[in-house]
Protein backbone atom coordinates (compact mmCIF):
# COMPACT_ATOMS: atom_id res chain seq x y z
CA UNK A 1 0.00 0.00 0.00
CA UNK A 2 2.54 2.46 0.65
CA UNK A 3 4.03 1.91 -3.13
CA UNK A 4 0.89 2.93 -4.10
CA UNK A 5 0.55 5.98 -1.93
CA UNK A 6 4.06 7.43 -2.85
CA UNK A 7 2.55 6.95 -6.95
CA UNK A 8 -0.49 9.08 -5.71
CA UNK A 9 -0.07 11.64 -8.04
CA UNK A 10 0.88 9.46 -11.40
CA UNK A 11 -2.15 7.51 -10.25
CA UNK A 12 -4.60 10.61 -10.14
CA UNK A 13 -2.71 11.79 -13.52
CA UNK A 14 -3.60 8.24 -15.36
CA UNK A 15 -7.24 8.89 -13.70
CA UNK A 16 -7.91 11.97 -14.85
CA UNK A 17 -6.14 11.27 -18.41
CA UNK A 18 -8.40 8.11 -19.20
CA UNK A 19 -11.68 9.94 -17.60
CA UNK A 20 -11.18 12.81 -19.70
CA UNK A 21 -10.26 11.26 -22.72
CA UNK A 22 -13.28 9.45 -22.70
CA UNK A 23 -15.27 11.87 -21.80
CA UNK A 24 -14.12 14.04 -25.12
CA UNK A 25 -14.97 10.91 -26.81
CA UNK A 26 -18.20 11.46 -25.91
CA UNK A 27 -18.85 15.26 -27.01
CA UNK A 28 -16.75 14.35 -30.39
CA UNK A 29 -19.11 11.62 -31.03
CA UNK A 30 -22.31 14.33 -30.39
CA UNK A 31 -21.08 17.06 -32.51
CA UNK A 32 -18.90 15.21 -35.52
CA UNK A 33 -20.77 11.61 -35.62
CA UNK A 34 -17.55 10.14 -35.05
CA UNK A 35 -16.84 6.89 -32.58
CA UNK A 36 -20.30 5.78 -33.68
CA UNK A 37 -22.02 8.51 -32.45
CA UNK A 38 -25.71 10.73 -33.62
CA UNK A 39 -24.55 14.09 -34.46
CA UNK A 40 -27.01 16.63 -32.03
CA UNK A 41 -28.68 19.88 -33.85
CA UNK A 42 -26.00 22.59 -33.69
CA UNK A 43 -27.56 24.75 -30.48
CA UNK A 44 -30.17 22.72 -29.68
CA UNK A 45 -30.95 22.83 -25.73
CA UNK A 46 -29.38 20.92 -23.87
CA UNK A 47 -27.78 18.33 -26.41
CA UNK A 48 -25.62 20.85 -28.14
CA UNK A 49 -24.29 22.68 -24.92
CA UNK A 50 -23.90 19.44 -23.00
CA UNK A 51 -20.98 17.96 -26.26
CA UNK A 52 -19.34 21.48 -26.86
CA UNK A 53 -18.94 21.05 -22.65
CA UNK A 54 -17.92 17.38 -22.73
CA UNK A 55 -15.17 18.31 -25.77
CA UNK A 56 -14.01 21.70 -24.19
CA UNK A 57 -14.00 20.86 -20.68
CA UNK A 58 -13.42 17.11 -20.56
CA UNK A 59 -9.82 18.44 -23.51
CA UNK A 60 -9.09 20.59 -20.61
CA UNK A 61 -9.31 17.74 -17.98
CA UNK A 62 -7.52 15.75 -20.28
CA UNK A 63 -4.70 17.73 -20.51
CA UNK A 64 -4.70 19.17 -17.33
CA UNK A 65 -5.37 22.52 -17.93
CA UNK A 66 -7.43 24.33 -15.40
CA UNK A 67 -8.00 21.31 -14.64
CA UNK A 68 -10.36 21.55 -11.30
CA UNK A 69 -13.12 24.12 -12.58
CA UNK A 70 -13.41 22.06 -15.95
CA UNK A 71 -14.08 18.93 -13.78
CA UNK A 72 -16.73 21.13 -11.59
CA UNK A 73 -18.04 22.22 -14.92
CA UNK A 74 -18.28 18.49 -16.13
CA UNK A 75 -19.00 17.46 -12.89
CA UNK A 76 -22.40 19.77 -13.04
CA UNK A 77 -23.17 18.82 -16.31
CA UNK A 78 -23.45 15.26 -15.66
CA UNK A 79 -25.75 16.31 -12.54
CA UNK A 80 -27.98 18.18 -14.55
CA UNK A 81 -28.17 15.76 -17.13
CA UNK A 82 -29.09 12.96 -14.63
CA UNK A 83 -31.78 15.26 -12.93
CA UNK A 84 -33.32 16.51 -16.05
CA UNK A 85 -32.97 13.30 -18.06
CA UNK A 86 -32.87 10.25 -15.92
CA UNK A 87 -34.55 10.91 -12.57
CA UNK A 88 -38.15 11.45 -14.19
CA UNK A 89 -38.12 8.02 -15.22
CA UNK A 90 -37.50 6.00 -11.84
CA UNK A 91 -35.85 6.49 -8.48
CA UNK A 92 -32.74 4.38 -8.95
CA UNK A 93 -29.94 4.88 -11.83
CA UNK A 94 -29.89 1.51 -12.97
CA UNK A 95 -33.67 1.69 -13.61
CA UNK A 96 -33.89 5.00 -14.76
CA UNK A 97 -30.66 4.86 -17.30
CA UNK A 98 -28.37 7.52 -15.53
CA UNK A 99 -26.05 5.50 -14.32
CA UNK A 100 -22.96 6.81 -16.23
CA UNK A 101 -24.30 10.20 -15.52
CA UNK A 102 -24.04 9.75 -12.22
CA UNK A 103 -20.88 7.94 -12.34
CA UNK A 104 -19.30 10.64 -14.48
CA UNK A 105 -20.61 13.84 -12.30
CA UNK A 106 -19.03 12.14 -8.98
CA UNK A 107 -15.96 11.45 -10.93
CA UNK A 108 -15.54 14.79 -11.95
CA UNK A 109 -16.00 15.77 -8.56
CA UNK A 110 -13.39 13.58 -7.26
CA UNK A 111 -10.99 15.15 -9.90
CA UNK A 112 -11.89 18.60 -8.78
CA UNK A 113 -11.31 17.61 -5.27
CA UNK A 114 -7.93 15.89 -5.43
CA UNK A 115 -6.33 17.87 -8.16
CA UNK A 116 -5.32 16.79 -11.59
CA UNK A 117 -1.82 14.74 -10.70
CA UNK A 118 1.84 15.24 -11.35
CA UNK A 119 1.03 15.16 -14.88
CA UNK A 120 0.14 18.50 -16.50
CA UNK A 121 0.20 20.60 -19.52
CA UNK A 122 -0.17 23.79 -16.90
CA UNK A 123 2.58 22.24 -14.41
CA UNK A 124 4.74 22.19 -18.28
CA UNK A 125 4.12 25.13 -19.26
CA UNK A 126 5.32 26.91 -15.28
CA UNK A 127 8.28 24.97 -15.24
CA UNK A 128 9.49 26.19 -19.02
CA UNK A 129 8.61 30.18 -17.74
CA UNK A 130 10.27 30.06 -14.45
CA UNK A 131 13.83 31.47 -14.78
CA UNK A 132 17.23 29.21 -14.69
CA UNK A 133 18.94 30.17 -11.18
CA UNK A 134 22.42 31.28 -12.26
């Protein structure tokens, strides 16, 4: 256990990497019909908004780049679309169909809550503008 605790932060960066990636597979496959996907009606309510969030937000999870208010952004997204789509239907998530909207909106959470990881494009980027010490 304690290998895994002193890996904490590659383990949150693989997290968040594979979470967000899939999550951008998601809004690709609503707005360019790719991955299988139904293309949604460009700014149709709440289709549209919810893939231009899941590509935008769930790239900048992905690459860690802001990465905690894009995951409370994706996080709230995946609430809303649980309440407004699933819950209606029945009381539980399995019953109801929400279940990876639920899943996904805790997730996010999570992310926002522990931080992105050791691995990110912002934590790049600070490292190449702070000055060599000479």
């Amino acid at each position: 256990m304690d290998a895994v605790l002193r890996r904490r932060e590659d383990l949150l960066s693989l997290f968040r990497i594979v979470v967000g990636l899939l999550f951008v597979s998601h809004g690709a496959a609503k707005l360019f019909g790719v991955l299988g996907g139904r293309t949604v009606q460009f700014g149709a309510w709440p289709s549209f908004y919810a893939a231009v969030i899941e590509l935008v937000a769930g790239g900048a999870v992905l690459l860690g780049i802001g990465t905690r208010v894009a995951a409370v952004i994706c996080s709230g997204e995946m609430a809303y679309a649980y309440f407004a789509s699933h819950q209606s239907k029945a009381l539980w998530p399995l019953e109801n169909g929400g279940e990876l909207a639920a899943m996904y909106s805790w997730v996010f959470l999570l992310i926002a809550f522990f931080g992105p990881g050791a691995w990110t494009l912002s934590r790049l980027w600070n490292k190449q503008r702070q000055p060599v010490a000479g």
